[in-house]
N, C-alpha and C. Protein backbone atom coordinates (compact mmCIF):
# COMPACT_ATOMS: atom_id res chain seq x y z
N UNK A 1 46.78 121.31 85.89
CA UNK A 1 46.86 120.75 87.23
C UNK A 1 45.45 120.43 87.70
N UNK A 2 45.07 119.58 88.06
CA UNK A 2 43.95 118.86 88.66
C UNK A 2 43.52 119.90 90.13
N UNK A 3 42.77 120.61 89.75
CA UNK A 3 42.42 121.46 90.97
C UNK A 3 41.94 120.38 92.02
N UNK A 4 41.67 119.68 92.48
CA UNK A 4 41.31 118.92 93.81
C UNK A 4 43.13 118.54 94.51
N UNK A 5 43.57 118.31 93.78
CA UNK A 5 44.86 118.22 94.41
C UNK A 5 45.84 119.85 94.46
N UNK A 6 45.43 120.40 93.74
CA UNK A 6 45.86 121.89 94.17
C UNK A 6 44.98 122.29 95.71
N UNK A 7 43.99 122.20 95.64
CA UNK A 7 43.09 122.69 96.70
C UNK A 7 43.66 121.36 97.88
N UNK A 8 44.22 120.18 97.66
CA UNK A 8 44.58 119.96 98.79
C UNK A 8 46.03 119.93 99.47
N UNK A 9 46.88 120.18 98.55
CA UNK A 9 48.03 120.99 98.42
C UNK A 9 47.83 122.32 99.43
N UNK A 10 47.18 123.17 98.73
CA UNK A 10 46.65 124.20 99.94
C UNK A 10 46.52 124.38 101.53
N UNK A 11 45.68 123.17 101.14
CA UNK A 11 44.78 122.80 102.75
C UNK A 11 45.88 122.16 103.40
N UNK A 12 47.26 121.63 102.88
CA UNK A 12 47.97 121.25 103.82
C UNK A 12 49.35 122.22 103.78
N UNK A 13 49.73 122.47 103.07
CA UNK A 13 50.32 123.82 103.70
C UNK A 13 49.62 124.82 104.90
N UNK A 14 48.77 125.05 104.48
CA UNK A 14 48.16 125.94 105.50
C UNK A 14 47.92 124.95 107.19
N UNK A 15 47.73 123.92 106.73
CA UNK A 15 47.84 123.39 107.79
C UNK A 15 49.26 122.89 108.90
N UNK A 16 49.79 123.07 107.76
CA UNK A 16 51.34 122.66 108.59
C UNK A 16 51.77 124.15 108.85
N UNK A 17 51.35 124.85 108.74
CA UNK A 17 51.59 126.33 108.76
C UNK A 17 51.45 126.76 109.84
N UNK A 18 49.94 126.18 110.24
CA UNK A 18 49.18 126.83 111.24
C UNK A 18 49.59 125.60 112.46
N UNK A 19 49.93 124.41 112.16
CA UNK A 19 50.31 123.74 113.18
C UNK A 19 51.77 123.89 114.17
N UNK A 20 52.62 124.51 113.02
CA UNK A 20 53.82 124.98 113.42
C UNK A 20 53.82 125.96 114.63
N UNK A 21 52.61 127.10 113.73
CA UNK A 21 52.29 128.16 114.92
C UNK A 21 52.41 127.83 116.35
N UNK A 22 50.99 127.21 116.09
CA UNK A 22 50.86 126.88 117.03
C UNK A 22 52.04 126.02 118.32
N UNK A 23 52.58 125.01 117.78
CA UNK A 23 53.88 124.19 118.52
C UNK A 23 54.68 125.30 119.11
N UNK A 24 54.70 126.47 118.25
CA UNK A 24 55.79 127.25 118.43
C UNK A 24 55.27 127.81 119.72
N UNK A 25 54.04 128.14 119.74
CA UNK A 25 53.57 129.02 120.69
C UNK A 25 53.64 128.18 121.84
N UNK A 26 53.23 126.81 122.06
CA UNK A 26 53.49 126.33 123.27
C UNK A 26 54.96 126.19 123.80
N UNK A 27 56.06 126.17 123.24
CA UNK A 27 57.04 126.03 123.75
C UNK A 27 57.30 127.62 123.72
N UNK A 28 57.23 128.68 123.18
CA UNK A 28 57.99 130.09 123.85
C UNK A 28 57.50 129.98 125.25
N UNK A 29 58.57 130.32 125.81
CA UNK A 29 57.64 130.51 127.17
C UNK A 29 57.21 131.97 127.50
N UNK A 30 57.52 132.76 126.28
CA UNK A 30 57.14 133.83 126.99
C UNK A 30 55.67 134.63 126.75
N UNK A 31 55.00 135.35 127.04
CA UNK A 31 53.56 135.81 126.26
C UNK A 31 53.97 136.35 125.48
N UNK A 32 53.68 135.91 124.36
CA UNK A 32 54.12 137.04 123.19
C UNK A 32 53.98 136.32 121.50
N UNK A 33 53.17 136.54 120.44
CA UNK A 33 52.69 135.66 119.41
C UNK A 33 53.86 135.64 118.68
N UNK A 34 53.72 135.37 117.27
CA UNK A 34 54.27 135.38 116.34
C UNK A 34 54.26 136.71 115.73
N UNK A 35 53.36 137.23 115.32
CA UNK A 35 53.16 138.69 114.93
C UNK A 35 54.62 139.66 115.36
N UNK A 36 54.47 139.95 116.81
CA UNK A 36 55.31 140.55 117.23
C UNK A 36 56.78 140.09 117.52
N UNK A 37 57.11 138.77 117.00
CA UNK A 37 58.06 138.38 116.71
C UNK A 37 58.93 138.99 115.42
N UNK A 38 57.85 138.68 114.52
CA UNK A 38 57.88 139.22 112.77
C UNK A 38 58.60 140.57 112.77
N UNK A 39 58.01 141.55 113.89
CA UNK A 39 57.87 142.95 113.81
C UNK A 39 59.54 143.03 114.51
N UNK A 40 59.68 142.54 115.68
CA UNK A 40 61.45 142.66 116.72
C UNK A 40 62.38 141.82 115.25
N UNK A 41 62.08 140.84 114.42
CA UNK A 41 63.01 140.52 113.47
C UNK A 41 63.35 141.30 112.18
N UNK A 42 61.94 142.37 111.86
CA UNK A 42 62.65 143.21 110.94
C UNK A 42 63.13 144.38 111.37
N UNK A 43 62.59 144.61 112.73
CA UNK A 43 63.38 145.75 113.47
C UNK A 43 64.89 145.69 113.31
N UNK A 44 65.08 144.51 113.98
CA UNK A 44 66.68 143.58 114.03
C UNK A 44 67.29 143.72 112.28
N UNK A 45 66.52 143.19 111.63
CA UNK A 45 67.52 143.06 110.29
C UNK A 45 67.97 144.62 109.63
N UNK A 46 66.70 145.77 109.70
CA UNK A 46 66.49 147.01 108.63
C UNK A 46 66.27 148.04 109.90
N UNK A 47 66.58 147.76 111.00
CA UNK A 47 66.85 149.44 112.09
C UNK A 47 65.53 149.51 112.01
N UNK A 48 65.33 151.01 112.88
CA UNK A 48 64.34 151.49 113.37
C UNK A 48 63.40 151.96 111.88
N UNK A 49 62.19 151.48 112.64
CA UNK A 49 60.98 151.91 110.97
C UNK A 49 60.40 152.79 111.57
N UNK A 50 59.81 153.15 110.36
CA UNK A 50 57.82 154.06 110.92
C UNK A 50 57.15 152.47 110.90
N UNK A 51 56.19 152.86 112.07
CA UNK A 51 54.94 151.87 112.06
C UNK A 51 54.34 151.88 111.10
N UNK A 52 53.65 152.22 110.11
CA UNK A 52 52.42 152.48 108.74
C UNK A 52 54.05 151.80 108.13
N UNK A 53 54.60 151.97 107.65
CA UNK A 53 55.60 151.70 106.44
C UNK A 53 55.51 149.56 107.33
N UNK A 54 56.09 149.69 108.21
CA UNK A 54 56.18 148.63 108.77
C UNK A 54 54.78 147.05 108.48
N UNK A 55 53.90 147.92 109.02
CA UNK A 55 52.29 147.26 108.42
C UNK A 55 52.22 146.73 107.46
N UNK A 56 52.85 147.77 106.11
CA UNK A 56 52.31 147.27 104.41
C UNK A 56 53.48 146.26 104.63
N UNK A 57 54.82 146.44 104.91
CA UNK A 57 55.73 145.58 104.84
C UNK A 57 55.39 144.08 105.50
N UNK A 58 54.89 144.03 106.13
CA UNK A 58 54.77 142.66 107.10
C UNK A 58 53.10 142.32 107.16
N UNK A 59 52.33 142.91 106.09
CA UNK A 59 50.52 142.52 105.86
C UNK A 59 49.91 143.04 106.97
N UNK A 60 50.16 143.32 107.71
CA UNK A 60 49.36 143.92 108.85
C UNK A 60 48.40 145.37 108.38
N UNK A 61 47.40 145.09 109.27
CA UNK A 61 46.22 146.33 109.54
C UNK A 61 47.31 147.55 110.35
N UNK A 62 47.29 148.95 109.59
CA UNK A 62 47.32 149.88 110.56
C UNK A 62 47.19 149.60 112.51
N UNK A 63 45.89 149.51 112.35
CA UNK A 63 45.20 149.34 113.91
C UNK A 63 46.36 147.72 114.61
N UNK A 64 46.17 146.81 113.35
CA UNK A 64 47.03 145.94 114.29
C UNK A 64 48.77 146.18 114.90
N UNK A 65 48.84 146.61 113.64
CA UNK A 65 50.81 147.23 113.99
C UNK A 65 50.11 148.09 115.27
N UNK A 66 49.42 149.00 115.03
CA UNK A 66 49.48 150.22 116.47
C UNK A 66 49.43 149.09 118.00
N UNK A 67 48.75 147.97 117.78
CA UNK A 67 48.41 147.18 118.72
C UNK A 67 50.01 146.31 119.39
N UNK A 68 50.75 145.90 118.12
CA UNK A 68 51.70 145.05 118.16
C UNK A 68 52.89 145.95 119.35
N UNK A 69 52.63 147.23 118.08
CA UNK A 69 54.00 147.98 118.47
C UNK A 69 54.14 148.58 120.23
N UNK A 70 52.92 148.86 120.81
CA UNK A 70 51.97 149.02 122.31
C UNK A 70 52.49 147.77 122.77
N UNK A 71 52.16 147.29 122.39
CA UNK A 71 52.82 145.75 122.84
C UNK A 71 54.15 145.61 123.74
N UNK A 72 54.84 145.87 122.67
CA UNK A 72 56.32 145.72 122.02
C UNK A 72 57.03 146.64 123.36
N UNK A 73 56.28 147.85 123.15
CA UNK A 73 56.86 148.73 124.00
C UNK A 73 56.31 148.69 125.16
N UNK A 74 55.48 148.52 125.95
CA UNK A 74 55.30 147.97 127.32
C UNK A 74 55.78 146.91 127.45
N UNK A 75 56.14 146.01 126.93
CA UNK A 75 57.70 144.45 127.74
C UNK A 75 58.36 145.40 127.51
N UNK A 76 58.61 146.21 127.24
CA UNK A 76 60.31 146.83 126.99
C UNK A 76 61.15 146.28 126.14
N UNK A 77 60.69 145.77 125.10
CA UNK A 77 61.12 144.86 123.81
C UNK A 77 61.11 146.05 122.61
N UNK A 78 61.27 147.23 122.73
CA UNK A 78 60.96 147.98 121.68
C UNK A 78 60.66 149.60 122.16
N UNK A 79 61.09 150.65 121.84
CA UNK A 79 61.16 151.80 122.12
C UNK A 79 60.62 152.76 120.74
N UNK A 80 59.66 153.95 121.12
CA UNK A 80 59.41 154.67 120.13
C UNK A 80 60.59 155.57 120.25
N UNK A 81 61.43 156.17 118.87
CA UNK A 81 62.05 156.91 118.78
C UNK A 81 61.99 157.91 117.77
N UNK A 82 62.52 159.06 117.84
CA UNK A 82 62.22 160.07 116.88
C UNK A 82 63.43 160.09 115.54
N UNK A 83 62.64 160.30 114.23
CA UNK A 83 63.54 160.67 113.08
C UNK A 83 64.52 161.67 113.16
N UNK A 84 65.53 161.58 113.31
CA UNK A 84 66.69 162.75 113.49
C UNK A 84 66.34 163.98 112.11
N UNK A 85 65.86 163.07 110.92
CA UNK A 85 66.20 163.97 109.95
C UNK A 85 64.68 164.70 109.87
N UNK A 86 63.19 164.30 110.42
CA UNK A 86 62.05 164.66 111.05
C UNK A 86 61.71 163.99 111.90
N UNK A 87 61.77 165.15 112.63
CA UNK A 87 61.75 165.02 114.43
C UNK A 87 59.70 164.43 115.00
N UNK A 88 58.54 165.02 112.91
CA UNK A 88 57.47 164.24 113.47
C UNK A 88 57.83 163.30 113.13
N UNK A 89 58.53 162.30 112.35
CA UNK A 89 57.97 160.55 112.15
C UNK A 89 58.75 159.76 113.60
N UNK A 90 57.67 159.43 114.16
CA UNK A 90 58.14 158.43 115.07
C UNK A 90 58.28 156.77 114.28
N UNK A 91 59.79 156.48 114.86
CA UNK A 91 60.16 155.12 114.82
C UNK A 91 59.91 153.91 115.69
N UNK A 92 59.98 152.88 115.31
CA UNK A 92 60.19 152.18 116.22
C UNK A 92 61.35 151.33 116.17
N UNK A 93 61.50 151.10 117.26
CA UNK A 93 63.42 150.63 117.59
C UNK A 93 63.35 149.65 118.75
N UNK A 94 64.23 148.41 118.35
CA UNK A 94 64.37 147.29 119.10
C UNK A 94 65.17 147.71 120.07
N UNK A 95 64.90 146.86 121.41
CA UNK A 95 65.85 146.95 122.61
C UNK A 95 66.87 146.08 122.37
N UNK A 96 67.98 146.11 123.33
CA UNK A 96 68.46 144.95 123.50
C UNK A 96 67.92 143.71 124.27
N UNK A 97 66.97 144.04 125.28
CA UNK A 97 65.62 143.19 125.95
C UNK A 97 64.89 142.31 124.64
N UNK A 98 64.14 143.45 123.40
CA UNK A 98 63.85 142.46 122.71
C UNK A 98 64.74 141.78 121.67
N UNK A 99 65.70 142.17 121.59
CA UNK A 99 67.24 141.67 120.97
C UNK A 99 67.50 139.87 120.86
N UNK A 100 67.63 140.18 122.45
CA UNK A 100 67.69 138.77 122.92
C UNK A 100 65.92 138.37 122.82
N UNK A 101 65.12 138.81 123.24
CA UNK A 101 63.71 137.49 123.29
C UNK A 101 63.88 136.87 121.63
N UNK A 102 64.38 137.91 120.72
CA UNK A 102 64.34 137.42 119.09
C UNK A 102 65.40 136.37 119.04
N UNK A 103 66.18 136.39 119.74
CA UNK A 103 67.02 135.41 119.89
C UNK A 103 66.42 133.99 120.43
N UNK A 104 66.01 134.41 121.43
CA UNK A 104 65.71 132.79 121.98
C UNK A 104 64.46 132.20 121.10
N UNK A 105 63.47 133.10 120.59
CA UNK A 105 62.35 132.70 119.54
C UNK A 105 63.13 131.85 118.01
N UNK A 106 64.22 132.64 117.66
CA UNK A 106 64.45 131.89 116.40
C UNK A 106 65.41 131.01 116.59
N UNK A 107 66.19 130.85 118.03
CA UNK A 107 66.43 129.54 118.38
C UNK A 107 65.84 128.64 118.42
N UNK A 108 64.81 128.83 119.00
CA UNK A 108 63.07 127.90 119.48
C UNK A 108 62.52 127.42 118.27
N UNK A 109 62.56 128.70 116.92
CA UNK A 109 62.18 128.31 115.51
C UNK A 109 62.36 127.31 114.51
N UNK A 110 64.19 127.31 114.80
CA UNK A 110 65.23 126.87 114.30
C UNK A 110 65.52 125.56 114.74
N UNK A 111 65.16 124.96 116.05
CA UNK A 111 64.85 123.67 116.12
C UNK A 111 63.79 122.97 116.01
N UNK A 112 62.62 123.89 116.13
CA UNK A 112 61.33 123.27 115.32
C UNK A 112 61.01 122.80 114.72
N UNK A 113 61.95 123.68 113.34
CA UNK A 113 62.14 123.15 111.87
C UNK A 113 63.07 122.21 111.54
N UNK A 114 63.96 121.75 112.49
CA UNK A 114 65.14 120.82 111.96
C UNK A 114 64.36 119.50 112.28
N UNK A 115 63.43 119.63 113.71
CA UNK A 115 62.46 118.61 114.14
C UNK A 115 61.13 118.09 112.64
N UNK A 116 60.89 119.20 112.28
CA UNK A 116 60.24 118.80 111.25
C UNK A 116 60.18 118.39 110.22
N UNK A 117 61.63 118.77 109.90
CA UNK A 117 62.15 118.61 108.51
C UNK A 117 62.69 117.21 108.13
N UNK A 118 62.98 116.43 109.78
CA UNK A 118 63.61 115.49 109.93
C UNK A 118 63.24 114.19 109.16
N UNK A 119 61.87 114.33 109.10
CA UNK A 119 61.29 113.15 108.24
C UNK A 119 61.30 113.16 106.78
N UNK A 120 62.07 114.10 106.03
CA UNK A 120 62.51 114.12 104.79
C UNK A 120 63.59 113.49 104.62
N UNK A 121 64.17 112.59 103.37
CA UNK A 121 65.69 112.69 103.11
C UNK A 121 66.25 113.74 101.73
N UNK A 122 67.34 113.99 102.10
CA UNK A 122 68.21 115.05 101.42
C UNK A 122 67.53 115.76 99.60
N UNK A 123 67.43 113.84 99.46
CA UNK A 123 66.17 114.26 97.92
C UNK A 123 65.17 115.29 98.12
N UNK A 124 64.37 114.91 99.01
CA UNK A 124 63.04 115.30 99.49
C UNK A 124 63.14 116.15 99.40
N UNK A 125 64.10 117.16 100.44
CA UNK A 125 64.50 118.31 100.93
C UNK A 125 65.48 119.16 99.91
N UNK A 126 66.11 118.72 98.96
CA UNK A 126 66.35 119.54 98.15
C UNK A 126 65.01 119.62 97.11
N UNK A 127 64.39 118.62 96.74
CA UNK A 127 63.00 119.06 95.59
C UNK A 127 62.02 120.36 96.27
N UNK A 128 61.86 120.01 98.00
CA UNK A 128 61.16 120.87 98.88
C UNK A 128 61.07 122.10 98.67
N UNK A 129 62.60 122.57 98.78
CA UNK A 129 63.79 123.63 98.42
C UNK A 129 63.45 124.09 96.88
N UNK A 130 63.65 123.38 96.10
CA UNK A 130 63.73 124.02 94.25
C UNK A 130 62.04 123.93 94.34
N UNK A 131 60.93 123.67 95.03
CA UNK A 131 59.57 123.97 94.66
C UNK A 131 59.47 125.77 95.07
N UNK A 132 59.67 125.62 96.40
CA UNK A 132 59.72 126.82 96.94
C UNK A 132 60.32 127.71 96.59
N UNK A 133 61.67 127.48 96.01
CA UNK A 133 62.55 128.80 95.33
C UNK A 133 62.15 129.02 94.16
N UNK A 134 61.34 128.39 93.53
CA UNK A 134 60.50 128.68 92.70
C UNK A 134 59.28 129.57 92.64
N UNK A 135 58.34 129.04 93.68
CA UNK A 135 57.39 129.84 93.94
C UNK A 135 57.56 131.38 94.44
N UNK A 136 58.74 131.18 95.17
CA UNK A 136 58.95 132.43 95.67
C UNK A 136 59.54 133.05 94.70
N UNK A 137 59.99 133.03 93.88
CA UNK A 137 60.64 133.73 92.87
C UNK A 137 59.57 134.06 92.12
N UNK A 138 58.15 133.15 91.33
CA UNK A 138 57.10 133.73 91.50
C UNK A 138 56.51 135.02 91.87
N UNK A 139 56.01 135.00 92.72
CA UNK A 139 55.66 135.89 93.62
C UNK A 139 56.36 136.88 93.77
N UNK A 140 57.36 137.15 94.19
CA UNK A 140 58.46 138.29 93.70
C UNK A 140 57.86 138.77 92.39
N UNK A 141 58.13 138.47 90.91
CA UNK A 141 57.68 138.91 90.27
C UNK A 141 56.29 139.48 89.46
N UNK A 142 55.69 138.92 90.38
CA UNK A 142 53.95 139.17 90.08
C UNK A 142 53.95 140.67 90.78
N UNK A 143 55.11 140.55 92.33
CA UNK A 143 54.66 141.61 93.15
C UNK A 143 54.97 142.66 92.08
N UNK A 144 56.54 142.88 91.73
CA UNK A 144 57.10 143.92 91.38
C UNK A 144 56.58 144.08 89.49
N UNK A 145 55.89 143.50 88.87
CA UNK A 145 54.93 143.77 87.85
C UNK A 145 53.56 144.37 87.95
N UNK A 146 53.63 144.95 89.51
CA UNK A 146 51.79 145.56 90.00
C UNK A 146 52.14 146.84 89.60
């Protein structure tokens, strides 16, 4: 592969990446990034976590999860709760407050992307599709070969 077109391959993913972010962020209306979106959606999918387990899971710094999760729990989008089976590991646990904000965010997400996607046709968007399910399948296996 011709590294100048890999390296700009790169540079535009990352750029549509970071442009998305951004779009996204002007239309939530509410204060609140992406980060701590990430964090109320795996709350939502896998129940209440430990914070440190949560971090490695979603790339985050220690210090930043402690930041997110502070966050989280002053909107009232998120509650620390205790391990029934050890009463030290504190969890963290979605509200129904942040229940719904995850709701209206991956509504907000979810037309973003249909907006974006729009300028593909079906070809496009299925090759789009088999690059990516590729790569990601990739990656999967590099992870679980460490």
């Amino acid at each position: 592969m011709e590294t100048e077109n890999l390296f700009k391959l790169i540079h535009t993913v990352e750029a549509i990446t970071n442009r998305a972010i951004v779009d996204w962020n002007d239309i939530f209306p509410h204060n609140i990034g992406v980060s701590p979106i990430l964090v109320l959606s795996e709350l939502e999918r896998n129940g209440p976590q430990n914070q440190m387990k949560l971090a490695d899971l979603l790339g985050f710094t220690g210090g930043a999860m402690t930041n997110i999760a502070s966050k989280l729990v002053k909107l009232e989008l998120a509650i620390r709760t205790f391990n029934d089976s050890d009463r030290r590991q504190v969890l963290l646990k979605v509200t129904p407050k942040g229940s719904s904000l995850l709701q209206e965010a991956q509504r907000l997400g979810k037309q973003q992307h249909i907006e974006m996607f729009q300028v593909l046709d079906e070809d496009e968007i299925a090759q789009y599709l088999s690059i990516n399910e590729k790569l990601l399948k990739s990656l999967k296996t590099k992870k679980s070969n460490r």
